[in-house]
PDB file of N, CA and C in Angstrom:
ATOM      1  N   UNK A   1     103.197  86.497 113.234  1.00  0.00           N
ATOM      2  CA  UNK A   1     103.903  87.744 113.068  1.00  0.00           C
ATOM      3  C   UNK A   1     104.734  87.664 111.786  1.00  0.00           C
ATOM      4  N   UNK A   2     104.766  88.828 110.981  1.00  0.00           N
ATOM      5  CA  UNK A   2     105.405  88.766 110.258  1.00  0.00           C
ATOM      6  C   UNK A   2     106.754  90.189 110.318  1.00  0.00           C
ATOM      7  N   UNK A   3     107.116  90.121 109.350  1.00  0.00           N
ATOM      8  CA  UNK A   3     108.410  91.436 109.388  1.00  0.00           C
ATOM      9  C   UNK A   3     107.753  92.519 108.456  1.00  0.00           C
ATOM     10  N   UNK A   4     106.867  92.222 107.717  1.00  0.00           N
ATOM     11  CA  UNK A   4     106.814  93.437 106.900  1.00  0.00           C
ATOM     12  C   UNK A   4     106.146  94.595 107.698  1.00  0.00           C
ATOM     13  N   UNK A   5     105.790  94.583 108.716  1.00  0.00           N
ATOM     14  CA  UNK A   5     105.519  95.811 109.749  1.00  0.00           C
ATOM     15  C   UNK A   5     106.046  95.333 110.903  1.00  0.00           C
ATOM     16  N   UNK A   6     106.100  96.274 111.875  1.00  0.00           N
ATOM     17  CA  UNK A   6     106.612  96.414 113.295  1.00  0.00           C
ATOM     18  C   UNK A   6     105.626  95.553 114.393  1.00  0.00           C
ATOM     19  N   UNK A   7     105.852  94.516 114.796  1.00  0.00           N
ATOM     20  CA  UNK A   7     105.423  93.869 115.905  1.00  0.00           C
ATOM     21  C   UNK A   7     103.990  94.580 116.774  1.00  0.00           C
ATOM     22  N   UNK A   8     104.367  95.277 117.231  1.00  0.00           N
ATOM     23  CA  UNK A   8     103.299  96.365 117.929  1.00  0.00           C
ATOM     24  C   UNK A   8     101.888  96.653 117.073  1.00  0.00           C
ATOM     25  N   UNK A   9     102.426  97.190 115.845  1.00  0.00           N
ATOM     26  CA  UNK A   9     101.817  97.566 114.731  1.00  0.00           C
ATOM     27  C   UNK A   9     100.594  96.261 114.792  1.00  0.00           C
ATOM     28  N   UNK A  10     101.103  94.931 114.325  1.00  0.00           N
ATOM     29  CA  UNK A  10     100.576  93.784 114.071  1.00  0.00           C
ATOM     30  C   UNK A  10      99.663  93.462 115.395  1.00  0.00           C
ATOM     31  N   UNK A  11     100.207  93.562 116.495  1.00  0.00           N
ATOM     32  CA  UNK A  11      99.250  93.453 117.502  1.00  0.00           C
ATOM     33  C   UNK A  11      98.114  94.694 117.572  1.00  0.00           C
ATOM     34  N   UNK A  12      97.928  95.787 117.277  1.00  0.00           N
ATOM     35  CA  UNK A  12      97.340  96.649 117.017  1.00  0.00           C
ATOM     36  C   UNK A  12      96.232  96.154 116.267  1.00  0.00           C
ATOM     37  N   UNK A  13      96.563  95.654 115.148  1.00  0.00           N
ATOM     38  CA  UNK A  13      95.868  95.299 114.556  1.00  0.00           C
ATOM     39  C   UNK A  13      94.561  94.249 114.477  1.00  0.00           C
ATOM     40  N   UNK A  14      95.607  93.465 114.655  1.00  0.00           N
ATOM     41  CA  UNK A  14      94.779  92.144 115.574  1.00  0.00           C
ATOM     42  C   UNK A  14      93.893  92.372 116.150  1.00  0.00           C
ATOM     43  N   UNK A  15      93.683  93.206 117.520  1.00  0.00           N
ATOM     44  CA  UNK A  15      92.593  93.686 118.329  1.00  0.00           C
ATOM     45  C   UNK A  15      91.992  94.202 117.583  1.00  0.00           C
ATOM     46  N   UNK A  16      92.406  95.677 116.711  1.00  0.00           N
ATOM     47  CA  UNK A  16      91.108  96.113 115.837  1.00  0.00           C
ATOM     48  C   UNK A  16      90.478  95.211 115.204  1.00  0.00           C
ATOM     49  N   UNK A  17      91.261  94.367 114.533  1.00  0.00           N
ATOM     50  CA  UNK A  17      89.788  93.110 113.546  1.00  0.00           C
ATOM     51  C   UNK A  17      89.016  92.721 114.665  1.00  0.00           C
ATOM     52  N   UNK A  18      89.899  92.254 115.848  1.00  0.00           N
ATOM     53  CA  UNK A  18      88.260  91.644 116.852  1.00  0.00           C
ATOM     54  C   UNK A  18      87.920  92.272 116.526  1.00  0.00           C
ATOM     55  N   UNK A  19      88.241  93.367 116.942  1.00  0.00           N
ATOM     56  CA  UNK A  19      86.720  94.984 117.158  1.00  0.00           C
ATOM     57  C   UNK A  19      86.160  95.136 116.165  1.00  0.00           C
ATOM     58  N   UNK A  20      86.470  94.591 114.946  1.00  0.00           N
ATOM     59  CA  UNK A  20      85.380  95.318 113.995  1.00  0.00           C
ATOM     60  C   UNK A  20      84.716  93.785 113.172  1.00  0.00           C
ATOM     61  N   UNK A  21      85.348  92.441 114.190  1.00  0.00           N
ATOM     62  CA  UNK A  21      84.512  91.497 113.593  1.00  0.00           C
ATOM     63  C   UNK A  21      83.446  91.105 114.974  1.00  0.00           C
ATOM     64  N   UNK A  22      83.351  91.910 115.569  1.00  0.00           N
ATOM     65  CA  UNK A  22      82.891  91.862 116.580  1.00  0.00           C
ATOM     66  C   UNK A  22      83.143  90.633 117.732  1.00  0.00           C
ATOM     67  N   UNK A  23      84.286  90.464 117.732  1.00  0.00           N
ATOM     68  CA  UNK A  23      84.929  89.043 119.155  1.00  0.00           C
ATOM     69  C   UNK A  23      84.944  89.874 120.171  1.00  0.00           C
ATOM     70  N   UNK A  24      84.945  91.688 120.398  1.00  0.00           N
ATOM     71  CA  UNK A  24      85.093  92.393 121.286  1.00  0.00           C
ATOM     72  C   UNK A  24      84.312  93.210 121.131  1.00  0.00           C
ATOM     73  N   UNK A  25      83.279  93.270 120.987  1.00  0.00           N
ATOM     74  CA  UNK A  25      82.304  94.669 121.567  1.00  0.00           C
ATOM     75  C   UNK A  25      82.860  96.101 122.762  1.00  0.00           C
ATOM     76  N   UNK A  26      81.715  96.638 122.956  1.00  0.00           N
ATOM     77  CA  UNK A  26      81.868  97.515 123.399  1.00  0.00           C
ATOM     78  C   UNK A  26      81.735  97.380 125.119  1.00  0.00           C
ATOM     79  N   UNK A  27      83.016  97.556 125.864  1.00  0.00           N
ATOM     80  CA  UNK A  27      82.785  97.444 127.141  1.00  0.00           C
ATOM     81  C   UNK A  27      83.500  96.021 127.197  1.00  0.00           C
ATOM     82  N   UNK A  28      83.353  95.449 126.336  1.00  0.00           N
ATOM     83  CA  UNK A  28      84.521  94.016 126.677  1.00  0.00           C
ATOM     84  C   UNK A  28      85.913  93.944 127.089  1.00  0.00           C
ATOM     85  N   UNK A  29      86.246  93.293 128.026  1.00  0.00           N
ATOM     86  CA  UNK A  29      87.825  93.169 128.678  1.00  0.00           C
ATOM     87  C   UNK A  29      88.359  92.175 127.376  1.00  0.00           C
ATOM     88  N   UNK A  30      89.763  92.927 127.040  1.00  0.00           N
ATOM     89  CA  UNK A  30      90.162  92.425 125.606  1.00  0.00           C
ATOM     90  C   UNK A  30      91.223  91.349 126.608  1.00  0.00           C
ATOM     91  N   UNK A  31      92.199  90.716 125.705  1.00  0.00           N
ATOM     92  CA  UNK A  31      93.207  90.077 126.458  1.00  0.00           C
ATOM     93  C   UNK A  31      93.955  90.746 126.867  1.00  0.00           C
ATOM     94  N   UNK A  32      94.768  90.153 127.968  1.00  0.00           N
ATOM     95  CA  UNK A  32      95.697  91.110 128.494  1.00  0.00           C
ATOM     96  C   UNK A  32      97.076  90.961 127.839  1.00  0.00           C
ATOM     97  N   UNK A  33      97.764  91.912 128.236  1.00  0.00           N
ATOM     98  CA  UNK A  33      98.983  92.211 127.720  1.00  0.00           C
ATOM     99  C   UNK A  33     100.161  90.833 128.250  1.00  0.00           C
ATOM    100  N   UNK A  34      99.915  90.545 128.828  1.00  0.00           N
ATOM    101  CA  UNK A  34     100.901  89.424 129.530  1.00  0.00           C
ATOM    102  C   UNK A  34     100.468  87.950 128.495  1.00  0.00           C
ATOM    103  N   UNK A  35      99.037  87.824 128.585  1.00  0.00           N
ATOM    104  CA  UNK A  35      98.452  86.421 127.403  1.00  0.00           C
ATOM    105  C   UNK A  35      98.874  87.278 125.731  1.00  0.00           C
ATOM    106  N   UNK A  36      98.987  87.962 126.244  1.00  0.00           N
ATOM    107  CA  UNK A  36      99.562  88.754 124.455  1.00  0.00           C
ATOM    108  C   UNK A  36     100.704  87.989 124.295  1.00  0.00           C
ATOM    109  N   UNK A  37     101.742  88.430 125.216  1.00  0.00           N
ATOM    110  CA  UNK A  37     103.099  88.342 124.889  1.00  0.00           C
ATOM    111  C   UNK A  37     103.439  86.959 125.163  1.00  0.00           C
ATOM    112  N   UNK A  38     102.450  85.702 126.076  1.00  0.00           N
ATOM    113  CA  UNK A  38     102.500  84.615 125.851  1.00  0.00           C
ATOM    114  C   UNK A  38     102.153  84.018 125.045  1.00  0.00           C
ATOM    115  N   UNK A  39     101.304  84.238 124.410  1.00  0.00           N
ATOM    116  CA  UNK A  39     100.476  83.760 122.951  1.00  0.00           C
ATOM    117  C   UNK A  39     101.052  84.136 121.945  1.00  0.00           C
ATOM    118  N   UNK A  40     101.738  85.132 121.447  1.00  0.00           N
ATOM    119  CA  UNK A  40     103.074  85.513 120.416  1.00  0.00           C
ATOM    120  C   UNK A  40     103.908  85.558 120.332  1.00  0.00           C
ATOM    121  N   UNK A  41     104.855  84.784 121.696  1.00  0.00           N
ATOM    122  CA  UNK A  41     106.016  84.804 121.704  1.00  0.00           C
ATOM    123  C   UNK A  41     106.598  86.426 121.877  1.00  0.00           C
ATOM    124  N   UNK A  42     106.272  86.878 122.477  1.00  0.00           N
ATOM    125  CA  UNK A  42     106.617  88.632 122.013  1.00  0.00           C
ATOM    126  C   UNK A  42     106.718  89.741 123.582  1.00  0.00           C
ATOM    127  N   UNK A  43     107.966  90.601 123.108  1.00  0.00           N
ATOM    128  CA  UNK A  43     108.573  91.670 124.742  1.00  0.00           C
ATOM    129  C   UNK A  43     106.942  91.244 125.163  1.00  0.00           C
ATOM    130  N   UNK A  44     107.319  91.654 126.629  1.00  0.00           N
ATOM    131  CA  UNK A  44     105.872  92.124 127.043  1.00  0.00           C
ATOM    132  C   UNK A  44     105.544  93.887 126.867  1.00  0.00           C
ATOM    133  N   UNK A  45     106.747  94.394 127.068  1.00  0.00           N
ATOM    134  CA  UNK A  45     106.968  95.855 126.310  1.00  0.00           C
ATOM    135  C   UNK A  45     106.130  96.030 125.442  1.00  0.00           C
ATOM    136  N   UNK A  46     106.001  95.272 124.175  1.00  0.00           N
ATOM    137  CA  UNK A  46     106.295  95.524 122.888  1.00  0.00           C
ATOM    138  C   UNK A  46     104.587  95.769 122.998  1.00  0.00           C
ATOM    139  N   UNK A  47     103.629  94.248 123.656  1.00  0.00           N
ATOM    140  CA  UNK A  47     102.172  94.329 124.219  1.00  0.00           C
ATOM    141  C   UNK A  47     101.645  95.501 125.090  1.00  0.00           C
ATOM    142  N   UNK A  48     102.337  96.139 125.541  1.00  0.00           N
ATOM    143  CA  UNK A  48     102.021  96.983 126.432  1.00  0.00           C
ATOM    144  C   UNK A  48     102.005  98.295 125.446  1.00  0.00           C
ATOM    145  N   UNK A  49     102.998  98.189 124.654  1.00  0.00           N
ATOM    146  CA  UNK A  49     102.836  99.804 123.411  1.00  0.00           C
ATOM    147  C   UNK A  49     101.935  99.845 123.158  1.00  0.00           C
ATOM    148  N   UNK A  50     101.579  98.362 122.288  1.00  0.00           N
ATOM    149  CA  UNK A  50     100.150  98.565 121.311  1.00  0.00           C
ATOM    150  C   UNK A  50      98.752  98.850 122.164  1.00  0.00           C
ATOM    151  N   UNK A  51      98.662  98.206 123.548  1.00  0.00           N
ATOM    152  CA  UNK A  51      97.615  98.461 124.558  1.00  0.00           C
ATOM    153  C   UNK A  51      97.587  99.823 124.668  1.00  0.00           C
ATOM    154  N   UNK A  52      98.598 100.264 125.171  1.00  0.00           N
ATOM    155  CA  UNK A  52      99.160 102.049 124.832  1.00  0.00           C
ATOM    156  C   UNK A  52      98.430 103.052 124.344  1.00  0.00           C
ATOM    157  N   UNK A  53      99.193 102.622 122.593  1.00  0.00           N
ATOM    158  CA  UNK A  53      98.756 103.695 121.587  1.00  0.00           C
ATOM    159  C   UNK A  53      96.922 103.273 121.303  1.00  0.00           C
ATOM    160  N   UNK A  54      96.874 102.227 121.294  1.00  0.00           N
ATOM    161  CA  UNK A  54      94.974 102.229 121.501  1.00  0.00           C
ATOM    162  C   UNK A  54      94.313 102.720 122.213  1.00  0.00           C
ATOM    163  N   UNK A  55      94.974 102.737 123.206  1.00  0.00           N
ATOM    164  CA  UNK A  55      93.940 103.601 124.465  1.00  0.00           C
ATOM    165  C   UNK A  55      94.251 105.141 124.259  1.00  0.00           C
ATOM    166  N   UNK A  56      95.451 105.458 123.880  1.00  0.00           N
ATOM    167  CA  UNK A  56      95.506 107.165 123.041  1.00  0.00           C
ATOM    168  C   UNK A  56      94.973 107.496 121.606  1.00  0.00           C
ATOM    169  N   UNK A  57      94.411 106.171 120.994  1.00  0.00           N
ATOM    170  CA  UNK A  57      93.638 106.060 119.973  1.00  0.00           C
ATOM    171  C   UNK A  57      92.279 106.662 119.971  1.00  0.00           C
ATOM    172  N   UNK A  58      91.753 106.318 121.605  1.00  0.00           N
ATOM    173  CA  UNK A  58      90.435 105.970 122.138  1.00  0.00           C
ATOM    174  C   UNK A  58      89.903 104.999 121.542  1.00  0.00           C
ATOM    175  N   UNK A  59      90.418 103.677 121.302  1.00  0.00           N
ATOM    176  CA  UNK A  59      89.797 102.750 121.204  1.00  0.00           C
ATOM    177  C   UNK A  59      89.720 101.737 122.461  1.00  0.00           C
ATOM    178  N   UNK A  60      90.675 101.490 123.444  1.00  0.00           N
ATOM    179  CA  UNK A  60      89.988 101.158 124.364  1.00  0.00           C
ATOM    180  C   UNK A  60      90.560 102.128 125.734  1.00  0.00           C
ATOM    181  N   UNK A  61      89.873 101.851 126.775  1.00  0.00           N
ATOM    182  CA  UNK A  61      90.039 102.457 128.084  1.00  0.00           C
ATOM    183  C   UNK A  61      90.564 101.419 129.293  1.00  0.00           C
ATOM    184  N   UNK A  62      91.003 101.895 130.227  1.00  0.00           N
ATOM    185  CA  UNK A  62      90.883 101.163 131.109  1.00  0.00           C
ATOM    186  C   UNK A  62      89.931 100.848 132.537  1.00  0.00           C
ATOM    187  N   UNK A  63      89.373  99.628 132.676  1.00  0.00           N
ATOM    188  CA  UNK A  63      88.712  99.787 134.153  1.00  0.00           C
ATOM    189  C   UNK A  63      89.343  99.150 135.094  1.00  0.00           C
ATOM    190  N   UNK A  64      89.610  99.920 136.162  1.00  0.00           N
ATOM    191  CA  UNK A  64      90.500  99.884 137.278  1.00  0.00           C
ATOM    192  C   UNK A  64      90.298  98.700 137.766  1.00  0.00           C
ATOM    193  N   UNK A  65      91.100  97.709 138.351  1.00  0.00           N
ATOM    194  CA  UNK A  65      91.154  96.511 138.740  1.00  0.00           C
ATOM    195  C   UNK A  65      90.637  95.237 137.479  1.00  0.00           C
ATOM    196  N   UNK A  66      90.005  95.645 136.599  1.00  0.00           N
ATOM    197  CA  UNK A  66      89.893  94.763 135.974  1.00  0.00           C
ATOM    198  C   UNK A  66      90.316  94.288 134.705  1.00  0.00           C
ATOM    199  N   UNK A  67      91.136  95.537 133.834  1.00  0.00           N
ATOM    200  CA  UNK A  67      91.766  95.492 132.657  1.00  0.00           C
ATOM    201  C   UNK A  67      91.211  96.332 131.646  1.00  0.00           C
ATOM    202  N   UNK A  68      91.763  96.157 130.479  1.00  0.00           N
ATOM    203  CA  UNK A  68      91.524  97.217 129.643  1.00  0.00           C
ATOM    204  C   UNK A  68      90.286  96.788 128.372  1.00  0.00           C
ATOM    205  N   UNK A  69      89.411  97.578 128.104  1.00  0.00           N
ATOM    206  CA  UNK A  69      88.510  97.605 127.714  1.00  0.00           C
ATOM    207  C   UNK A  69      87.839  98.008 126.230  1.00  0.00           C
ATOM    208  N   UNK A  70      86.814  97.580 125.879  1.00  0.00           N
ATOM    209  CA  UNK A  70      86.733  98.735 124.148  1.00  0.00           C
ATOM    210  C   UNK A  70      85.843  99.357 125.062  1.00  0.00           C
ATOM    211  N   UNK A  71      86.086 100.778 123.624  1.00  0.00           N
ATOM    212  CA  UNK A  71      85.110 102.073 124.114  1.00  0.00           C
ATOM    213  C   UNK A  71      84.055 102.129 123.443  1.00  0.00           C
ATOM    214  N   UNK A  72      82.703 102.869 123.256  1.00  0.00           N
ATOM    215  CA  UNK A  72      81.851 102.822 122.602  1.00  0.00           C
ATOM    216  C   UNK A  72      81.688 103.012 121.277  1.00  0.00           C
ATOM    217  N   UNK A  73      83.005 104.276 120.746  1.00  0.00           N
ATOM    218  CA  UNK A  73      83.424 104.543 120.036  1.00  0.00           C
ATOM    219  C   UNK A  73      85.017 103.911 118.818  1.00  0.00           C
ATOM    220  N   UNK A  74      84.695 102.910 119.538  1.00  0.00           N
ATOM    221  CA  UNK A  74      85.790 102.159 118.800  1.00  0.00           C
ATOM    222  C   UNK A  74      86.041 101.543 117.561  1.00  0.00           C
ATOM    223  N   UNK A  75      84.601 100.692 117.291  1.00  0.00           N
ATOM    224  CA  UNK A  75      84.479 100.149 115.701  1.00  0.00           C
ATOM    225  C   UNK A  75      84.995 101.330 114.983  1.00  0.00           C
ATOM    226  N   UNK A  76      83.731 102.501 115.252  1.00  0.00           N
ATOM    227  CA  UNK A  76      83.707 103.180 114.002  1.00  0.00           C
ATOM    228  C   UNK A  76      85.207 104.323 114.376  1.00  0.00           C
ATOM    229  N   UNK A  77      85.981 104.474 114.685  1.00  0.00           N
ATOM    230  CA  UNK A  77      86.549 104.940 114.792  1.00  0.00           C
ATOM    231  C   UNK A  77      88.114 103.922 114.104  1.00  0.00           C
ATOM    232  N   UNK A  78      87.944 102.689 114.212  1.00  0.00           N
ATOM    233  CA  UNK A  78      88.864 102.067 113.713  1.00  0.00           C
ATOM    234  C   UNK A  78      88.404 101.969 111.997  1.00  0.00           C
ATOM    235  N   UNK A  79      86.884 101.933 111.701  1.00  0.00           N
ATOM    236  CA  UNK A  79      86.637 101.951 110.313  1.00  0.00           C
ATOM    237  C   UNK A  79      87.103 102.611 109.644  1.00  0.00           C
ATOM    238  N   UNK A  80      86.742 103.989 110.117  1.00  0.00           N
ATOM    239  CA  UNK A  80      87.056 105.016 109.723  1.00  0.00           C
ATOM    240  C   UNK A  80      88.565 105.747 109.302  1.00  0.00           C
ATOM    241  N   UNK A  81      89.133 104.932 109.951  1.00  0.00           N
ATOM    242  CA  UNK A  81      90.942 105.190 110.134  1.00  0.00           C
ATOM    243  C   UNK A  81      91.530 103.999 108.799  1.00  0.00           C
ATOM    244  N   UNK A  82      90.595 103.167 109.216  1.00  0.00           N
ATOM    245  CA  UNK A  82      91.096 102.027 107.730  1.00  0.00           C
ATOM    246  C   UNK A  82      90.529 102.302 106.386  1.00  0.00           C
ATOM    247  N   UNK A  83      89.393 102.998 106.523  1.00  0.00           N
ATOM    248  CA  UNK A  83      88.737 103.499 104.832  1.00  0.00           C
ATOM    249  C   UNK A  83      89.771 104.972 104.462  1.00  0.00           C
ATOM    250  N   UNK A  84      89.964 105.592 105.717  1.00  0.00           N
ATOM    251  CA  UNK A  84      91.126 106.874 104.989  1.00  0.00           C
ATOM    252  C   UNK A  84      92.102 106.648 104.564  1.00  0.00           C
ATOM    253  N   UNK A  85      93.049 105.308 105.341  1.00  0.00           N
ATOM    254  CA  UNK A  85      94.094 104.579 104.751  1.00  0.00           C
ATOM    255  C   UNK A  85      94.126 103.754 103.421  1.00  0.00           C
ATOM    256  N   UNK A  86      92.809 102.952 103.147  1.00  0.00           N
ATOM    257  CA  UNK A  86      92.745 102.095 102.118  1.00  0.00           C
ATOM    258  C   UNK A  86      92.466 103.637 100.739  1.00  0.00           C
ATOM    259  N   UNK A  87      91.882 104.859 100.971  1.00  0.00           N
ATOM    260  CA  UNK A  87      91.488 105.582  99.856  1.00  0.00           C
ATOM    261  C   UNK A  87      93.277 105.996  99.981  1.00  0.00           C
ATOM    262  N   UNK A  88      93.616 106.302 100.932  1.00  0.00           N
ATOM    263  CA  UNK A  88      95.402 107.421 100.669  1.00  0.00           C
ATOM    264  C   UNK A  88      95.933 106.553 100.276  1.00  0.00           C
ATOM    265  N   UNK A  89      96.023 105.553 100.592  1.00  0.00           N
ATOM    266  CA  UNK A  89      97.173 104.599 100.149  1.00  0.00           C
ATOM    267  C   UNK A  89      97.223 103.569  98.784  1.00  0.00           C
ATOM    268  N   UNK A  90      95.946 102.952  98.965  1.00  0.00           N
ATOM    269  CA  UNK A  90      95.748 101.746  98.200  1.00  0.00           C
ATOM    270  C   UNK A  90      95.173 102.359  97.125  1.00  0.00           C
ATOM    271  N   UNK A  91      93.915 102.873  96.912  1.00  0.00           N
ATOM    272  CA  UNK A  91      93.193 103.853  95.840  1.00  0.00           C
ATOM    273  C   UNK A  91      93.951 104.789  95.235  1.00  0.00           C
ATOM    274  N   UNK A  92      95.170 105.489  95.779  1.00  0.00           N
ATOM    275  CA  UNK A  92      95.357 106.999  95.607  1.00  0.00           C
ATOM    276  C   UNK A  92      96.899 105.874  94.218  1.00  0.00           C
ATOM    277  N   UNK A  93      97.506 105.014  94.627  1.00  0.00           N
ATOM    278  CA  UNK A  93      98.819 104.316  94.556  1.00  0.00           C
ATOM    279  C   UNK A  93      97.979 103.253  93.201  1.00  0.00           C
ATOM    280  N   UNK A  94      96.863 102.612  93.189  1.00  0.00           N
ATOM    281  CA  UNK A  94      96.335 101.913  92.233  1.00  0.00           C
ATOM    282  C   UNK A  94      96.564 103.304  90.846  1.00  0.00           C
ATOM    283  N   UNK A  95      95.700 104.438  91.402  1.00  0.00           N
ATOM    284  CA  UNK A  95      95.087 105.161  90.169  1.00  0.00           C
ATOM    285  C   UNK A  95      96.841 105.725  89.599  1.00  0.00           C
ATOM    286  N   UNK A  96      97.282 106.039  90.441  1.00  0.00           N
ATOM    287  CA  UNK A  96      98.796 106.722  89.695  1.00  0.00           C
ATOM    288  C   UNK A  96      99.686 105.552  88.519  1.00  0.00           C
ATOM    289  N   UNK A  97      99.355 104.134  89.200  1.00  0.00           N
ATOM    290  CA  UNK A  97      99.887 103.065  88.584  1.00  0.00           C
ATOM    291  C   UNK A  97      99.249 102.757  87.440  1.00  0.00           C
ATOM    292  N   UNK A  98      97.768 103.204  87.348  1.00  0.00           N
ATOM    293  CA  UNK A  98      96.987 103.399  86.310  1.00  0.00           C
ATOM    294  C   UNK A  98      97.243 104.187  85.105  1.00  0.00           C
ATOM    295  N   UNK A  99      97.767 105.196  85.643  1.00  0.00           N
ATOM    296  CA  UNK A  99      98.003 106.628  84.971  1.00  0.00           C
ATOM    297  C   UNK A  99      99.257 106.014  83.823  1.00  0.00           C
ATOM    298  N   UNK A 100     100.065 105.821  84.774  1.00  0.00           N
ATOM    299  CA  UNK A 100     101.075 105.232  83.972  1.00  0.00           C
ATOM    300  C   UNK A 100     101.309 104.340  83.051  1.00  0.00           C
ATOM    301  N   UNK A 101     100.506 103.624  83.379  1.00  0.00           N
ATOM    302  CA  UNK A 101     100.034 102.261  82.909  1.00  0.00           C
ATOM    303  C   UNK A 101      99.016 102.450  81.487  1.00  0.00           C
ATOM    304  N   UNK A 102      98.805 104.166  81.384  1.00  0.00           N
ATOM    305  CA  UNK A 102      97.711 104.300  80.128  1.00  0.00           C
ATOM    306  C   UNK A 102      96.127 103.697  80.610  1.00  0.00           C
ATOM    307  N   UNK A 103      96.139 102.889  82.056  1.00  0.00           N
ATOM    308  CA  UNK A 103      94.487 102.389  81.703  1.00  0.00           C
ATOM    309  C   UNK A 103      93.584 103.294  81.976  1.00  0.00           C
ATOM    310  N   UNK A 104      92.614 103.540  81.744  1.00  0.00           N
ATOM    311  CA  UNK A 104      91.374 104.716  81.397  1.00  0.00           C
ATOM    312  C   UNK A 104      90.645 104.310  82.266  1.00  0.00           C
ATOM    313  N   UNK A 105      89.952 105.027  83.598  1.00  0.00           N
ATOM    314  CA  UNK A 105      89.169 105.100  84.614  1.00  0.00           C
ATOM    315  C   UNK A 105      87.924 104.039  83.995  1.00  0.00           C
ATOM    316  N   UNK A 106      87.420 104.258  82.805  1.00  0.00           N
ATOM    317  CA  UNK A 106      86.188 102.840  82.443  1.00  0.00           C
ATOM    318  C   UNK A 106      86.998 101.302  82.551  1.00  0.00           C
ATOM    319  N   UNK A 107      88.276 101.200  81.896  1.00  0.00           N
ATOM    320  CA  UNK A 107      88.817 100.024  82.069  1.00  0.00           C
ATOM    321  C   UNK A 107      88.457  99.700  83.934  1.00  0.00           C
ATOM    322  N   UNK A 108      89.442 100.980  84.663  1.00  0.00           N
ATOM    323  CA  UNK A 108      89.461 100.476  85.758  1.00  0.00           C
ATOM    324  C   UNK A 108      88.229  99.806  86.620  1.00  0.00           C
ATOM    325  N   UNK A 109      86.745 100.638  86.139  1.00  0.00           N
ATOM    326  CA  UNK A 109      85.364 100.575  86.565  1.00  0.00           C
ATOM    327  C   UNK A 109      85.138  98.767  86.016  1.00  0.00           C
ATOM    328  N   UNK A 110      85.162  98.699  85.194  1.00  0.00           N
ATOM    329  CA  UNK A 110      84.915  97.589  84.005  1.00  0.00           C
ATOM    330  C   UNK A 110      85.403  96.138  84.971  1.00  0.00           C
ATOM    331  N   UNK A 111      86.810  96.129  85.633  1.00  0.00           N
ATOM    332  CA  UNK A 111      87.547  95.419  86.187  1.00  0.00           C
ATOM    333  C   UNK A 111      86.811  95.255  87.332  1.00  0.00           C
ATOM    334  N   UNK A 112      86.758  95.971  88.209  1.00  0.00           N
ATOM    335  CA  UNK A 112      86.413  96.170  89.651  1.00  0.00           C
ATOM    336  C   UNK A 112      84.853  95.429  89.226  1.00  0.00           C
ATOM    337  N   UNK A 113      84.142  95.844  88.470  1.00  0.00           N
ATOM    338  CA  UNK A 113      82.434  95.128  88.064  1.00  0.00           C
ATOM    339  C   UNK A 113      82.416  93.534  87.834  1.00  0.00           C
ATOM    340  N   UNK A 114      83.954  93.282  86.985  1.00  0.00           N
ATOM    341  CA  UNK A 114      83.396  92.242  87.092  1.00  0.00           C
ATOM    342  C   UNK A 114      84.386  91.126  87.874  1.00  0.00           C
ATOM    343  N   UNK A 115      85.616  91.679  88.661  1.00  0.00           N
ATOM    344  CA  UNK A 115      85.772  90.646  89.666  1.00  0.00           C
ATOM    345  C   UNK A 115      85.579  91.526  90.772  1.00  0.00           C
ATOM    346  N   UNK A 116      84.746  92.215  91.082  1.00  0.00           N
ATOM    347  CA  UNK A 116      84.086  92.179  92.801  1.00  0.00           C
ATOM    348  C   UNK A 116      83.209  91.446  92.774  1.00  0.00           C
ATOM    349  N   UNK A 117      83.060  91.177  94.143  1.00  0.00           N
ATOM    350  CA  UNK A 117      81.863  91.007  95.240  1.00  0.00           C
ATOM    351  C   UNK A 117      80.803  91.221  95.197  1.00  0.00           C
ATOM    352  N   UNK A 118      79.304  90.920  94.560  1.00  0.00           N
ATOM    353  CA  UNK A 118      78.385  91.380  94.998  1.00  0.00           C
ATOM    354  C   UNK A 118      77.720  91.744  95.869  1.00  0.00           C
ATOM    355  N   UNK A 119      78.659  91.182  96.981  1.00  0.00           N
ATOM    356  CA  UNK A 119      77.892  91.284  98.615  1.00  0.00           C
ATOM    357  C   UNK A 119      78.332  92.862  98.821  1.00  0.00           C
ATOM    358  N   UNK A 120      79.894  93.115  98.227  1.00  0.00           N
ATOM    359  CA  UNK A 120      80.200  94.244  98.562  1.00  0.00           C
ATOM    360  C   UNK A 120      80.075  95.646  98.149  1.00  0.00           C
ATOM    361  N   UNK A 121      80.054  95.548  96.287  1.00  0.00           N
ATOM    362  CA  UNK A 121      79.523  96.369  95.889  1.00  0.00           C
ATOM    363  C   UNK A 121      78.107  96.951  95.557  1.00  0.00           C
TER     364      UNK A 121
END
């Protein structure tokens, strides 16, 4: 855990990477909120928000007697929430810093070509 976001937040998170590195598929019983808050030192409150706001996410559900679950719709629904965030935030906050900065959209292209990823781009 760190401080630069809210506890909850960070556990939120956490589960989404399972979910989208696949440690939790679809229909899988995730950990529970109690091994949360034993495994992080953390309220059990605090485990129970983030279980919470995910399941009002629709990323997971619950099945009765047995715990809480991913939904079918969950990867892509968490992808999807992190590519709108990485373009508003990270993309939108690079290009303004750009702007300022005088560098010219080819510089920026030029950069990105030659230290990315080939796997990725």
């Amino acid at each position: 855990m760190n401080s630069e976001k809210p506890v909850f937040i960070q556990i939120m998170e956490m589960i989404e990477d399972d979910i989208i590195t696949d440690v939790y598929k679809t229909d899988d019983i995730i950990i529970s909120t109690t091994q949360i808050s034993k495994l992080l030192s953390v309220n059990p409150t605090t485990a129970v928000k983030s279980i919470s706001l995910l399941t009002d996410a629709g990323i997971l559900y619950k099945k009765r007697g047995i715990g809480m679950c991913v939904t079918r719709e969950a990867k892509s629904k968490i992808l999807q929430k992190r590519k709108d965030e990485f373009y508003s935030n990270t993309i939108s906050s690079m290009l303004s810093e750009a702007r300022k900065l005088g560098i010219s959209k080819e510089d920026i292209i030029n950069i990105i070509k030659e230290n990315g990823d080939d796997q990725v781009f």
